[in-house]
Structure formats: structure tokens, C-alpha cells
C-alpha atoms as a PDB file:
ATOM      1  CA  UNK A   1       8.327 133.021 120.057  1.00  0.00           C
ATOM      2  CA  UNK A   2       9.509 136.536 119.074  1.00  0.00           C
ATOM      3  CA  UNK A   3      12.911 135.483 118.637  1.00  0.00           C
ATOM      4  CA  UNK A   4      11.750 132.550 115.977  1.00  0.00           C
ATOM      5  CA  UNK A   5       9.673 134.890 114.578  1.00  0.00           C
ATOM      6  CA  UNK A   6      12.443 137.768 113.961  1.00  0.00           C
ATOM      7  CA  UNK A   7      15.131 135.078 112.608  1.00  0.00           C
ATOM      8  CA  UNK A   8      12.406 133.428 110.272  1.00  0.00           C
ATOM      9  CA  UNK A   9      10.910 136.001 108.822  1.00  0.00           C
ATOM     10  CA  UNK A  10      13.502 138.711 108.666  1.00  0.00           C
ATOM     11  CA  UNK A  11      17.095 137.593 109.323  1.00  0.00           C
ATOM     12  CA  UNK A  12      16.770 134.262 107.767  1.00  0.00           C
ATOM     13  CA  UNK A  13      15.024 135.642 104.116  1.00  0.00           C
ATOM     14  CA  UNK A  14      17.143 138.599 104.317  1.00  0.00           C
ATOM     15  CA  UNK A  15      20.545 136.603 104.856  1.00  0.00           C
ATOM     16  CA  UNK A  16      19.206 134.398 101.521  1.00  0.00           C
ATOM     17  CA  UNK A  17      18.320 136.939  99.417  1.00  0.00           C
ATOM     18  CA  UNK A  18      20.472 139.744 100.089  1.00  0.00           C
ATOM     19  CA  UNK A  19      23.730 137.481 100.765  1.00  0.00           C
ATOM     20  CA  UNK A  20      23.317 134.089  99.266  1.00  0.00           C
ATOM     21  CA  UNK A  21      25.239 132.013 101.700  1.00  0.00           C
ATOM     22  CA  UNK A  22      27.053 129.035 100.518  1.00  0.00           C
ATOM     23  CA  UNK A  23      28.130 127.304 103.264  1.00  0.00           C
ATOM     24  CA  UNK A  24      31.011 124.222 103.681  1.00  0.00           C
ATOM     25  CA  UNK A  25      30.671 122.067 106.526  1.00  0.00           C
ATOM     26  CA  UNK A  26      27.649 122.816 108.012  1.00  0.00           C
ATOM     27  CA  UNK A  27      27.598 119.168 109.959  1.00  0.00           C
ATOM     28  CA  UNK A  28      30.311 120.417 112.262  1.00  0.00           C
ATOM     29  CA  UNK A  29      27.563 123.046 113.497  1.00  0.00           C
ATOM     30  CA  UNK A  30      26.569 121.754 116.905  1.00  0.00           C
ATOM     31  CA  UNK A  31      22.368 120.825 117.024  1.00  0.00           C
ATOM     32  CA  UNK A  32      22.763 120.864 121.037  1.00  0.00           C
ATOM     33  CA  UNK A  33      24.660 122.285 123.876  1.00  0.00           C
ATOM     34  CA  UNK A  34      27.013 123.230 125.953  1.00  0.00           C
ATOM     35  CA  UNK A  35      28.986 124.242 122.583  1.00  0.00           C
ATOM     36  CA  UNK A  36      30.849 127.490 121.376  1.00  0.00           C
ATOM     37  CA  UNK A  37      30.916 128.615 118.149  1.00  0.00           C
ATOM     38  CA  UNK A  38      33.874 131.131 117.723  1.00  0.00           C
ATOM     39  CA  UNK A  39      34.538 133.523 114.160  1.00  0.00           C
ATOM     40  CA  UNK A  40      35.899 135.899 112.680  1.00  0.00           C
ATOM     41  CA  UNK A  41      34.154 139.683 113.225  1.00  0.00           C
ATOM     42  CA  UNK A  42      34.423 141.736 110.175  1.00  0.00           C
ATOM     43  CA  UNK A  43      30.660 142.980 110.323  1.00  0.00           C
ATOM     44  CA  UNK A  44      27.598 144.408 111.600  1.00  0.00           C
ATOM     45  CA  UNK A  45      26.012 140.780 110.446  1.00  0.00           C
ATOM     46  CA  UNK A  46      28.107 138.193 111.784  1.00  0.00           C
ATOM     47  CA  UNK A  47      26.388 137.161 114.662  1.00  0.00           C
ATOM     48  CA  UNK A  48      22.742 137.062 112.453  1.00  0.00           C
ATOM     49  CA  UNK A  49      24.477 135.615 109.650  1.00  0.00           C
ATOM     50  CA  UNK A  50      25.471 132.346 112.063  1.00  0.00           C
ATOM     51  CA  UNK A  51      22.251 132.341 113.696  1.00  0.00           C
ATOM     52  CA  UNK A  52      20.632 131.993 110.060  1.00  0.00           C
ATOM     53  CA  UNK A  53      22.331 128.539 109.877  1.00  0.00           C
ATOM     54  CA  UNK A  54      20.355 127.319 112.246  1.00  0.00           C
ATOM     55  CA  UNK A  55      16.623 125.548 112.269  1.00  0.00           C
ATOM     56  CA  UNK A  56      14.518 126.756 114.238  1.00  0.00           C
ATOM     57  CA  UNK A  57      14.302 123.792 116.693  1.00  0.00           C
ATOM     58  CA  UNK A  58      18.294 124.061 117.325  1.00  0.00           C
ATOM     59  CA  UNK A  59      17.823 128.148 117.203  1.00  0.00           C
ATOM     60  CA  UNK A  60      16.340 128.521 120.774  1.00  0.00           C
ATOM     61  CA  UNK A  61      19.247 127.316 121.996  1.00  0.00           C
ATOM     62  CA  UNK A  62      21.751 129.712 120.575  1.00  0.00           C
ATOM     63  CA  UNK A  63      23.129 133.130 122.019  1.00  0.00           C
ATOM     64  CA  UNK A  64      25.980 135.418 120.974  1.00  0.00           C
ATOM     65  CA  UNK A  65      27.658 136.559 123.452  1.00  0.00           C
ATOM     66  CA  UNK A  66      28.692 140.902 123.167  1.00  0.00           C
ATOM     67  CA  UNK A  67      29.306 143.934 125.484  1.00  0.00           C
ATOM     68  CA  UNK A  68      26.696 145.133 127.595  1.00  0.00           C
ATOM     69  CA  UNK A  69      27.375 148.492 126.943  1.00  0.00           C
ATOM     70  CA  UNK A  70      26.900 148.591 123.430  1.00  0.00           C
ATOM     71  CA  UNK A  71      23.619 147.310 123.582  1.00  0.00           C
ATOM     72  CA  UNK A  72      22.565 148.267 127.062  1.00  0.00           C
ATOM     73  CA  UNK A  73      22.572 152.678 126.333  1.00  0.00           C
ATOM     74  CA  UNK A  74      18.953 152.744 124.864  1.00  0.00           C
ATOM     75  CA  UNK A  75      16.074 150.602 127.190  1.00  0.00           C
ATOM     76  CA  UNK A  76      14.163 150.119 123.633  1.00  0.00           C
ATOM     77  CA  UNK A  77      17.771 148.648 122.185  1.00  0.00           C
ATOM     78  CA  UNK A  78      18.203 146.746 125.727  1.00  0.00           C
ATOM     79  CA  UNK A  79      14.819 144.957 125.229  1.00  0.00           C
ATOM     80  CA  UNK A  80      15.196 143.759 121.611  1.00  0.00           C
ATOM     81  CA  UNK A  81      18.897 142.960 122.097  1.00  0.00           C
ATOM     82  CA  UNK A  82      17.846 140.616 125.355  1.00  0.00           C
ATOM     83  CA  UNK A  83      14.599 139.484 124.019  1.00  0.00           C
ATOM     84  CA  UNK A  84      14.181 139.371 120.466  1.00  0.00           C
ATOM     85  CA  UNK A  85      18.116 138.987 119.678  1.00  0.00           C
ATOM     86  CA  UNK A  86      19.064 137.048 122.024  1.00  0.00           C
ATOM     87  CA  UNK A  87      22.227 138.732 123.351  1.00  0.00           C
ATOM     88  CA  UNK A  88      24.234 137.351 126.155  1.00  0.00           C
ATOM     89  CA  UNK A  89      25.647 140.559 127.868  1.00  0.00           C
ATOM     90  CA  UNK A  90      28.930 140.788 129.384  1.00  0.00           C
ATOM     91  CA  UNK A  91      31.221 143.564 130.791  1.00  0.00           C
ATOM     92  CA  UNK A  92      33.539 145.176 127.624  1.00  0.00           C
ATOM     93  CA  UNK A  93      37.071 143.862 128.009  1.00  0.00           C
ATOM     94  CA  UNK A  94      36.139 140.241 129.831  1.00  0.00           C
ATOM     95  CA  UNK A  95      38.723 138.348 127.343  1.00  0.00           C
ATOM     96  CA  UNK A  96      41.453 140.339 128.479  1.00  0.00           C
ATOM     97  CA  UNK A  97      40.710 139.896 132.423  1.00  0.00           C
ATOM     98  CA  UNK A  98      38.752 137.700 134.697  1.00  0.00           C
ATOM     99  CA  UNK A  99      36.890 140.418 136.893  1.00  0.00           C
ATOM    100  CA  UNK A 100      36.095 143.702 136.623  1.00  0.00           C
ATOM    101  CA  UNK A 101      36.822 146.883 138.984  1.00  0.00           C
ATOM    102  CA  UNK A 102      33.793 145.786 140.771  1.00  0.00           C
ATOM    103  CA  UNK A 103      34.925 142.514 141.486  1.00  0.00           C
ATOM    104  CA  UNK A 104      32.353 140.490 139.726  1.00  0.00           C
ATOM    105  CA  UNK A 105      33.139 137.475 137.504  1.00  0.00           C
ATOM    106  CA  UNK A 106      32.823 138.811 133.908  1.00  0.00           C
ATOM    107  CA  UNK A 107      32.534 135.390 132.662  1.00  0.00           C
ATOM    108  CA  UNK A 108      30.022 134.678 135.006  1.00  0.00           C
ATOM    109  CA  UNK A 109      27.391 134.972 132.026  1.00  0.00           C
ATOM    110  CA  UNK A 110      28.615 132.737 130.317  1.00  0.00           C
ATOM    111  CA  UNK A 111      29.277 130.054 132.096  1.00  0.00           C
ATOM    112  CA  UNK A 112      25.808 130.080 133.779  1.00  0.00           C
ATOM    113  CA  UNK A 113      24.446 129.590 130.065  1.00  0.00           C
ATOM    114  CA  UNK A 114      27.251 126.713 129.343  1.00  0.00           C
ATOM    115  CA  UNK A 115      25.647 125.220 132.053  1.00  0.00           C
ATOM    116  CA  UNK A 116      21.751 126.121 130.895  1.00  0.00           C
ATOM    117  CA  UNK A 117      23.005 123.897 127.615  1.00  0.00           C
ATOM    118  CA  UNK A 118      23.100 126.631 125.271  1.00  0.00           C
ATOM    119  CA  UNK A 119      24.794 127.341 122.203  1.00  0.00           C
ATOM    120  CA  UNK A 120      27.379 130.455 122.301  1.00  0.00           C
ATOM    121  CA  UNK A 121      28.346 132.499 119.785  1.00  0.00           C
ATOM    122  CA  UNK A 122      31.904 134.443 120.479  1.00  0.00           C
ATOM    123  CA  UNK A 123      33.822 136.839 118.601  1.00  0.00           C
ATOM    124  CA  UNK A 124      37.430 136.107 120.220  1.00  0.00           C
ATOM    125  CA  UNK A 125      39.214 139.059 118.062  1.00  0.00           C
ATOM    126  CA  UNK A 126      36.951 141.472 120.821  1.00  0.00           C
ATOM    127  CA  UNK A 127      36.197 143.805 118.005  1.00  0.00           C
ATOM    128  CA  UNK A 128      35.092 144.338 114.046  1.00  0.00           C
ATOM    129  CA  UNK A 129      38.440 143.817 112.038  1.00  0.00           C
ATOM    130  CA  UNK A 130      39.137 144.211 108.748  1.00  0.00           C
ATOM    131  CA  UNK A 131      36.942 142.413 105.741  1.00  0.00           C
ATOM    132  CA  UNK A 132      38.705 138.896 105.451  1.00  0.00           C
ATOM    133  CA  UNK A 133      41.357 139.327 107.926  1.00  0.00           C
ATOM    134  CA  UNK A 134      42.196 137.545 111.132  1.00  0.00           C
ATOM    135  CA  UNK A 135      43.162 139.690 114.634  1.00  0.00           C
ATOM    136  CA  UNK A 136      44.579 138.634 117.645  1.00  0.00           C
ATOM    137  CA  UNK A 137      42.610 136.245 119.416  1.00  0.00           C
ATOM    138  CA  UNK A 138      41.848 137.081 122.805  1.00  0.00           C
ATOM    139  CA  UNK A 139      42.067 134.497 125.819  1.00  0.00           C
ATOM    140  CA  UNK A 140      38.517 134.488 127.475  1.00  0.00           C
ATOM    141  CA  UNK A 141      37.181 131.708 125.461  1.00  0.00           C
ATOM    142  CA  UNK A 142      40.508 130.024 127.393  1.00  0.00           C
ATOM    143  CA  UNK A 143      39.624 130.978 130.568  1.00  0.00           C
ATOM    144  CA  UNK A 144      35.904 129.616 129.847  1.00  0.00           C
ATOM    145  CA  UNK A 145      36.648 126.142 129.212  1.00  0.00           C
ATOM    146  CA  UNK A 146      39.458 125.677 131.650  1.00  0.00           C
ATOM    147  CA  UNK A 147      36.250 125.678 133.383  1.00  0.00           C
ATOM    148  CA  UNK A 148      34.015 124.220 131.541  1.00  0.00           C
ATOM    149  CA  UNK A 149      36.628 121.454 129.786  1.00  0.00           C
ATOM    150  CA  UNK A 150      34.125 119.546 128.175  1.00  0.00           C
ATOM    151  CA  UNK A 151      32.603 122.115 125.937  1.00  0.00           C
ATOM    152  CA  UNK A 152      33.449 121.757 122.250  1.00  0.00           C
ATOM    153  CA  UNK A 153      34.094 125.135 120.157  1.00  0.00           C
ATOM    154  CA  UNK A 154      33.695 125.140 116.490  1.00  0.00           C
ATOM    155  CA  UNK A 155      35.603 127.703 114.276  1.00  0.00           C
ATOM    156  CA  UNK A 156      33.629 129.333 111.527  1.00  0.00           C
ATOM    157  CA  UNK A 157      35.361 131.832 108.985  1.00  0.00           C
ATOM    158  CA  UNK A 158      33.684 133.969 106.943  1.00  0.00           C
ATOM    159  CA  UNK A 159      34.607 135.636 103.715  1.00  0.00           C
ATOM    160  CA  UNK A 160      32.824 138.206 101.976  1.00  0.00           C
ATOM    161  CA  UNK A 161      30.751 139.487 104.932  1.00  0.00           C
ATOM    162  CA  UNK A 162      32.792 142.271 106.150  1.00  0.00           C
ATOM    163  CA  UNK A 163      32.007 143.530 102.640  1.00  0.00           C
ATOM    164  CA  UNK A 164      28.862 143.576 103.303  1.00  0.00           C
ATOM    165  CA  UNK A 165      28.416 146.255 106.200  1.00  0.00           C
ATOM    166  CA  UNK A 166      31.867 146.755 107.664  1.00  0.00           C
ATOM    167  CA  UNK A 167      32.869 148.554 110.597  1.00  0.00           C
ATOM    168  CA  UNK A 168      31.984 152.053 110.518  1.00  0.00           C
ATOM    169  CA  UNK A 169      29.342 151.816 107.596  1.00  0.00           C
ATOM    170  CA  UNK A 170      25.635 151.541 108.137  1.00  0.00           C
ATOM    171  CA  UNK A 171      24.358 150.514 104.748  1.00  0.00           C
ATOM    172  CA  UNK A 172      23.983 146.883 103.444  1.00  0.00           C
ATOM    173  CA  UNK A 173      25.986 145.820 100.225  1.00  0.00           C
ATOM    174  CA  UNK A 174      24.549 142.668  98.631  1.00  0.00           C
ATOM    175  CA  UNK A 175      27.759 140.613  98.508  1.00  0.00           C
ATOM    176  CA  UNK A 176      28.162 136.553  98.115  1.00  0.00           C
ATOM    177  CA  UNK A 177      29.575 135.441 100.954  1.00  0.00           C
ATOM    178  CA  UNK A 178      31.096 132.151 102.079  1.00  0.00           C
ATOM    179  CA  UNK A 179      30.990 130.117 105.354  1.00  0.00           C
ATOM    180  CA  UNK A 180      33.565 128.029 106.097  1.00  0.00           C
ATOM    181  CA  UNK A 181      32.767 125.663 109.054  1.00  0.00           C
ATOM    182  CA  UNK A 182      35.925 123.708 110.896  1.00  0.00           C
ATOM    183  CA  UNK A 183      35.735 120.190 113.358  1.00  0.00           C
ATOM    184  CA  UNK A 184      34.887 121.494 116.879  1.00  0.00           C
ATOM    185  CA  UNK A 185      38.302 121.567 119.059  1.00  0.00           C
ATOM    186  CA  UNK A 186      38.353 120.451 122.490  1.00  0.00           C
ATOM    187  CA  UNK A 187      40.511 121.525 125.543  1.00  0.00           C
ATOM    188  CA  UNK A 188      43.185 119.696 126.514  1.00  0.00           C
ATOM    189  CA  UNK A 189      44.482 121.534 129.591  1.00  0.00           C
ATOM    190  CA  UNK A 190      46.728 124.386 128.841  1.00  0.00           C
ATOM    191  CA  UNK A 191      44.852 127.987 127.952  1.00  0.00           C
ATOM    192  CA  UNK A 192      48.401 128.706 125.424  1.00  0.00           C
ATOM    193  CA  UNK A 193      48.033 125.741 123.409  1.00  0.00           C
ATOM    194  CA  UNK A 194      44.684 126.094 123.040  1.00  0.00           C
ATOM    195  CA  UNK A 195      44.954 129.478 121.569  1.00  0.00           C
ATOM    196  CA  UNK A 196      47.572 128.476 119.175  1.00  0.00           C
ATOM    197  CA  UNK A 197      45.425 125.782 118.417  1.00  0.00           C
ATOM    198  CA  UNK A 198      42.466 127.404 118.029  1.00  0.00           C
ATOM    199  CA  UNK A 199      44.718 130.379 115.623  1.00  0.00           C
ATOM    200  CA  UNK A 200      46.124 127.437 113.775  1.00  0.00           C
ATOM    201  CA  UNK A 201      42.590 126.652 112.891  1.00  0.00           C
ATOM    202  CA  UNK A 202      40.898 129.759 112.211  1.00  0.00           C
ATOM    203  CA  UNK A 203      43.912 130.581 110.120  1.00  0.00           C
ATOM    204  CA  UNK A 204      43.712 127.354 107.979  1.00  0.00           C
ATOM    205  CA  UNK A 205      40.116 127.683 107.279  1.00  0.00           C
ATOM    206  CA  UNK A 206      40.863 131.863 106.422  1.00  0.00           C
ATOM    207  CA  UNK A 207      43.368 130.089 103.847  1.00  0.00           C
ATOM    208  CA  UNK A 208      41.308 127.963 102.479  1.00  0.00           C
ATOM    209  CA  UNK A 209      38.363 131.016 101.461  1.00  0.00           C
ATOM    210  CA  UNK A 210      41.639 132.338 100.229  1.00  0.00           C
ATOM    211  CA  UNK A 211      42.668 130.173  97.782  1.00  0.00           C
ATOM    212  CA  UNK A 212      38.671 129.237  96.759  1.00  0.00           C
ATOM    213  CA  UNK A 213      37.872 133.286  96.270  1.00  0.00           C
ATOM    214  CA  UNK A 214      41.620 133.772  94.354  1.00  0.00           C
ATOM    215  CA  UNK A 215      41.044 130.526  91.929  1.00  0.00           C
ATOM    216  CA  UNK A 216      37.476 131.885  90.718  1.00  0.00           C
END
């Protein structure tokens, strides 16, 4: 209930108002799980910003996925990340290895909410980029559904956001921002070609804000 509350009456009316969303191909957004959702990270407000797409029936079911320790240093922070936000921690660096120093299954997390039927939301670049520009995609979402093969993951670009509270800045810039939503990919056995695949996609959608935002 707190987490519909927080998304309805603050994230939701401050994403319309204070960003005006306009949105292409929102019917590729999943309304059940297992599914991934994968974008670009240019911003303090990408993760709200794709929750806000959702109703609230479908909302319960979503969680973005982000390192524990980033969230986890304050016990106030921890509680509203977990409870109100909905954060699915995981050990910094899982998309670069499978287990940490410990030994424990970094991806372990994730899976276990795969298999719950949720709705993920992953930022494969690992970290806030650049406003409109694409990073290196990291593997993990790979080494997820080589286990999990049935999953779909649907690419989602954003352009405008990063202008909006960027890395490094703590004050919100009212900015139009577009949404670009792709068709939801599906594994087909090799973690490489998925990646390129997955690259080839996020890049074509990043090309398409392109030309839209150059042509206006």
C-alpha cells in the first residue's frame, strides 16, 4: 500500500507535471511477469520515470534492480528504498562477475524474483552516463536469462531525462522528455549475440529520439 501510495501521489503527478512524458510504444511494456525491462541510465529519475508508466494494478509487480550499497549506508534510506521504492538489492559489480569474494551468487536476487513473477527494471550500462548517450552494456542481464531463457526483456530509451537531474547534480530541471519503447527480445542461446542484439536495439531506438529531437 505505501508503495501505490508514493508512485500515485508523488512520482506519478510529479513525472506529469514536471516532465511531460510522451511516450511511443507503450504496448510493448509487459502487464505481467517474469519480464525485464532494460534502459538507458542518464539520471537520478530513470528508474521512477519507468515505474510511472505503469497502472497501479501492473505496478506491484515491478522492481528495479540497483547496488546494495548505495542504498543500504543509511537504515532510514534502507527502509524506504526496500519498502516504499521497491529496490531489488544486489552486490555492486554483479554484471561484470557471477559471485562475489564471499562466494555468494550475486544474481541470486534476481533470479529468485524472475521466479516470484515480477517485473525487473535493469540499468545494463552499471552506471549514470551521459544525457542521451549509450555505454557499454554489461553482461549480467546475459548471464540471467541463460538461466532463466524464457524471460522476455524490453528495451526502453530515453531522451531528455538525463537533462533533467544528471549525474552529479541534485536539482530537478523541468525538461520534455521522450520514451521510446522497443519489441521485447528473447534469448536464443548464446550470452554474445544476445548482447549485440540487445546493443543493436538500444542503439536503433537511441537513433530514432535522434532524428525525432534533430527534425523539431
Amino acid at each position: 500500500m505505501l508503495r501505490i501510495l508514493f508512485y500515485s501521489l508523488i512520482v506519478k503527478p510529479l513525472v506529469l507535471v514536471m516532465l511531460g512524458l510522451n511516450v511511443r510504444g507503450r504496448n510493448h511494456l509487459p502487464t505481467s511477469g517474469p519480464a525485464i525491462i532494460v534502459a538507458n541510465h542518464n539520471s537520478h529519475l530513470d528508474a521512477l520515470a519507468l515505474m510511472s508508466l505503469f497502472s497501479n494494478r501492473v505496478l506491484i509487480r515491478v522492481y528495479p534492480v540497483a547496488a546494495a550499497d548505495y542504498f543500504l549506508r543509511n537504515r532510514w534510506l534502507k527502509w524506504f528504498a526496500l519498502n516504499v521504492v521497491g529496490i531489488i538489492p544486489i552486490e555492486r559489480g554483479p554484471l561484470d562477475s557471477k559471485r562475489t569474494e564471499k562466494g555468494a551468487d550475486v544474481l541470486a536476487p534476481v533470479i529468485a524474483a524472475l521466479d516470484r513473477g515480477s517485473i525487473l527494471i535493469l540499468f545494463p550500462e552499471g552506471t549514470r552516463g551521459e544525457p542521451e548517450a549509450m555505454g557499454k552494456l554489461k553482461n549480467g542481464i546475459a548471464r540471467v536469462l541463460s538461466e532463466r531463457p524464457d524471460v522476455p526483456v524490453v528495451p526502453v530509451f530515453f531522451y531528455g531525462l538525463g537533462k533533467c537531474l544528471p549525474k552529479g547534480e541534485f536539482i530537478l530541471v523541468p525538461f520534455f522528455v521522450d520514451v521510446f519503447i522497443g519489441e521485447p527480445l528473447y534469448w536464443e542461446g548464446s550470452r554474445r549475440a544476445f548482447m549485440d542484439k540487445l546493443m543493436e536495439k538500444m542503439q536503433a531506438l537511441q537513433s530514432r529520439a535522434t532524428n525525432i529531437a534533430s527534425s523539431i
